[in-house]
C-alpha atoms as a PDB file:
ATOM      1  CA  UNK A   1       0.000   0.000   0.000  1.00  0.00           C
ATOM      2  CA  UNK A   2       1.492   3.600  -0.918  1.00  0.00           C
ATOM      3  CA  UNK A   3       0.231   6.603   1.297  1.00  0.00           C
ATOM      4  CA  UNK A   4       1.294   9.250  -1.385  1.00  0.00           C
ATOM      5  CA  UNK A   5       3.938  11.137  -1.992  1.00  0.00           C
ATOM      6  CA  UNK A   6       6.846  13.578   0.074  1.00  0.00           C
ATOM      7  CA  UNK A   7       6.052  17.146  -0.754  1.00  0.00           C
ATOM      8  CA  UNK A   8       6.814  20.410   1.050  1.00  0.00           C
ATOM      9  CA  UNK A   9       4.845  19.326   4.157  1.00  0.00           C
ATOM     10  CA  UNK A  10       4.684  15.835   4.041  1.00  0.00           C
ATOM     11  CA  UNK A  11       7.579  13.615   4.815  1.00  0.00           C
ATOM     12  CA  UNK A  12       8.363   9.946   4.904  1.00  0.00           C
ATOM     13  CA  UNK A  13      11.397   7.875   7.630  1.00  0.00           C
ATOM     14  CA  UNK A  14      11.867   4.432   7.477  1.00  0.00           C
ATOM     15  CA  UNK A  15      12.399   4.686  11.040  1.00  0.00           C
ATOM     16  CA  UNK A  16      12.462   6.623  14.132  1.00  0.00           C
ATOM     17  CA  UNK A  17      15.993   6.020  14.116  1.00  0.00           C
ATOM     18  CA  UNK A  18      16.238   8.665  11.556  1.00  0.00           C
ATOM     19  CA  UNK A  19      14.414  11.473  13.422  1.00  0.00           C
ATOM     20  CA  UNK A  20      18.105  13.090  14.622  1.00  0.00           C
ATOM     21  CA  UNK A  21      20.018  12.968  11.167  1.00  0.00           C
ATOM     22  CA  UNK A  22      16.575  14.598   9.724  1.00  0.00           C
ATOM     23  CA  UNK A  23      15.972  17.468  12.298  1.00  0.00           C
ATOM     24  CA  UNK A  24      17.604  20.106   9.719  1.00  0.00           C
ATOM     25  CA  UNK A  25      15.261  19.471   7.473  1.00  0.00           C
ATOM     26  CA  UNK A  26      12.385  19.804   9.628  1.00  0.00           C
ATOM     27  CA  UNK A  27      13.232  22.675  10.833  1.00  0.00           C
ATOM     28  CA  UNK A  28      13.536  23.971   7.203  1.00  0.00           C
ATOM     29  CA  UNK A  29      10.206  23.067   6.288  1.00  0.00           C
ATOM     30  CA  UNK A  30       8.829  24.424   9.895  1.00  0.00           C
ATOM     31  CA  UNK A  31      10.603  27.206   9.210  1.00  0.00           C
ATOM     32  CA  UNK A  32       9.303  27.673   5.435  1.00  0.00           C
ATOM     33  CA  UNK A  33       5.449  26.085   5.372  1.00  0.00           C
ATOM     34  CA  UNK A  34       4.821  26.504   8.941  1.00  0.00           C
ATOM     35  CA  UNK A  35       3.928  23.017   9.255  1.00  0.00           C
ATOM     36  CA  UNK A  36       5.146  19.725   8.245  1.00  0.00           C
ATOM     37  CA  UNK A  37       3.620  16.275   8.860  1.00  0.00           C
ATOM     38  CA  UNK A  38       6.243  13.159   9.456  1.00  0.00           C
ATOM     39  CA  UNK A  39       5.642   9.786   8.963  1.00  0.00           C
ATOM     40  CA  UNK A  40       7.580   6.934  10.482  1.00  0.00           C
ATOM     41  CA  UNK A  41       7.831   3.576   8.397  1.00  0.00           C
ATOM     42  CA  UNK A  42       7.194   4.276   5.256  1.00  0.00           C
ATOM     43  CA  UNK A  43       9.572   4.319   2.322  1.00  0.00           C
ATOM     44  CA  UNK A  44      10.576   7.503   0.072  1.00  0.00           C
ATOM     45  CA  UNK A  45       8.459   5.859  -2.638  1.00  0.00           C
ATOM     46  CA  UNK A  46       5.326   5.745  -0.638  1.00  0.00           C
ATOM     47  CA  UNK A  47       5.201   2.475   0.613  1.00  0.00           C
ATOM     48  CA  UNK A  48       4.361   1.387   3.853  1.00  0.00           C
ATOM     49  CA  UNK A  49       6.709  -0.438   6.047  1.00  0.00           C
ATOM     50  CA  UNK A  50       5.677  -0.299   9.603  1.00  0.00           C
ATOM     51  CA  UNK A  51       7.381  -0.050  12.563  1.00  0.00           C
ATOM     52  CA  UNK A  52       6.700  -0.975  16.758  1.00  0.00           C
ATOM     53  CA  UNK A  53       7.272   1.509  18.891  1.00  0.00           C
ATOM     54  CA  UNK A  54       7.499   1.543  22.531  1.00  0.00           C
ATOM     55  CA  UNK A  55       6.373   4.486  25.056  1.00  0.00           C
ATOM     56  CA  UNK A  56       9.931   5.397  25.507  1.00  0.00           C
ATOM     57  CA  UNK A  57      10.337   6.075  21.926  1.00  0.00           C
ATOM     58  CA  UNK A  58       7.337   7.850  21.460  1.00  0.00           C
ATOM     59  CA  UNK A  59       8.478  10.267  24.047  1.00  0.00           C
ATOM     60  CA  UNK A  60      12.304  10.672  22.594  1.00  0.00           C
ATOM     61  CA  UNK A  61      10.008  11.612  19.327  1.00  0.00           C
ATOM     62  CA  UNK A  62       8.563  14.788  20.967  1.00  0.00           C
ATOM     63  CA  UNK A  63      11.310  15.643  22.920  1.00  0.00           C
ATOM     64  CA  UNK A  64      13.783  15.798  20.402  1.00  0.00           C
ATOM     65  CA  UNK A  65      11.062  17.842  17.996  1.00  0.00           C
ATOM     66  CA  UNK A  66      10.177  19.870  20.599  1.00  0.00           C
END
């Protein structure tokens, strides 16, 4: 199943592993749309992946985005 495509505000991680390397460019789209909407396993092309998450990771997710 494909979700869409990345665009200005939308962007696709494989991971939450990648949420550090990628805080530049969230800032950059913050910074030019004003919002920006993340999604966490799903591929550049679209495709969803999945991914588990525990409570602890959820919470390293808005702290380090905060």
């Amino acid at each position: 199943m494909k979700i869409g495509e990345e665009n200005g505000i939308i962007e696709f991680k494989k991971t939450t592993g990648e949420l550090k390397d990628s805080m530049d460019d969230i800032s950059a789209l913050l910074n030019k749309y004003c919002k920006d909407t993340i999604y966490f396993g799903v591929m550049d092309d679209g495709s969803v992946k999945g991914q588990q998450i525990s409570d602890s990771t959820k919470k390293d997710v808005s702290r380090i985005i905060s």
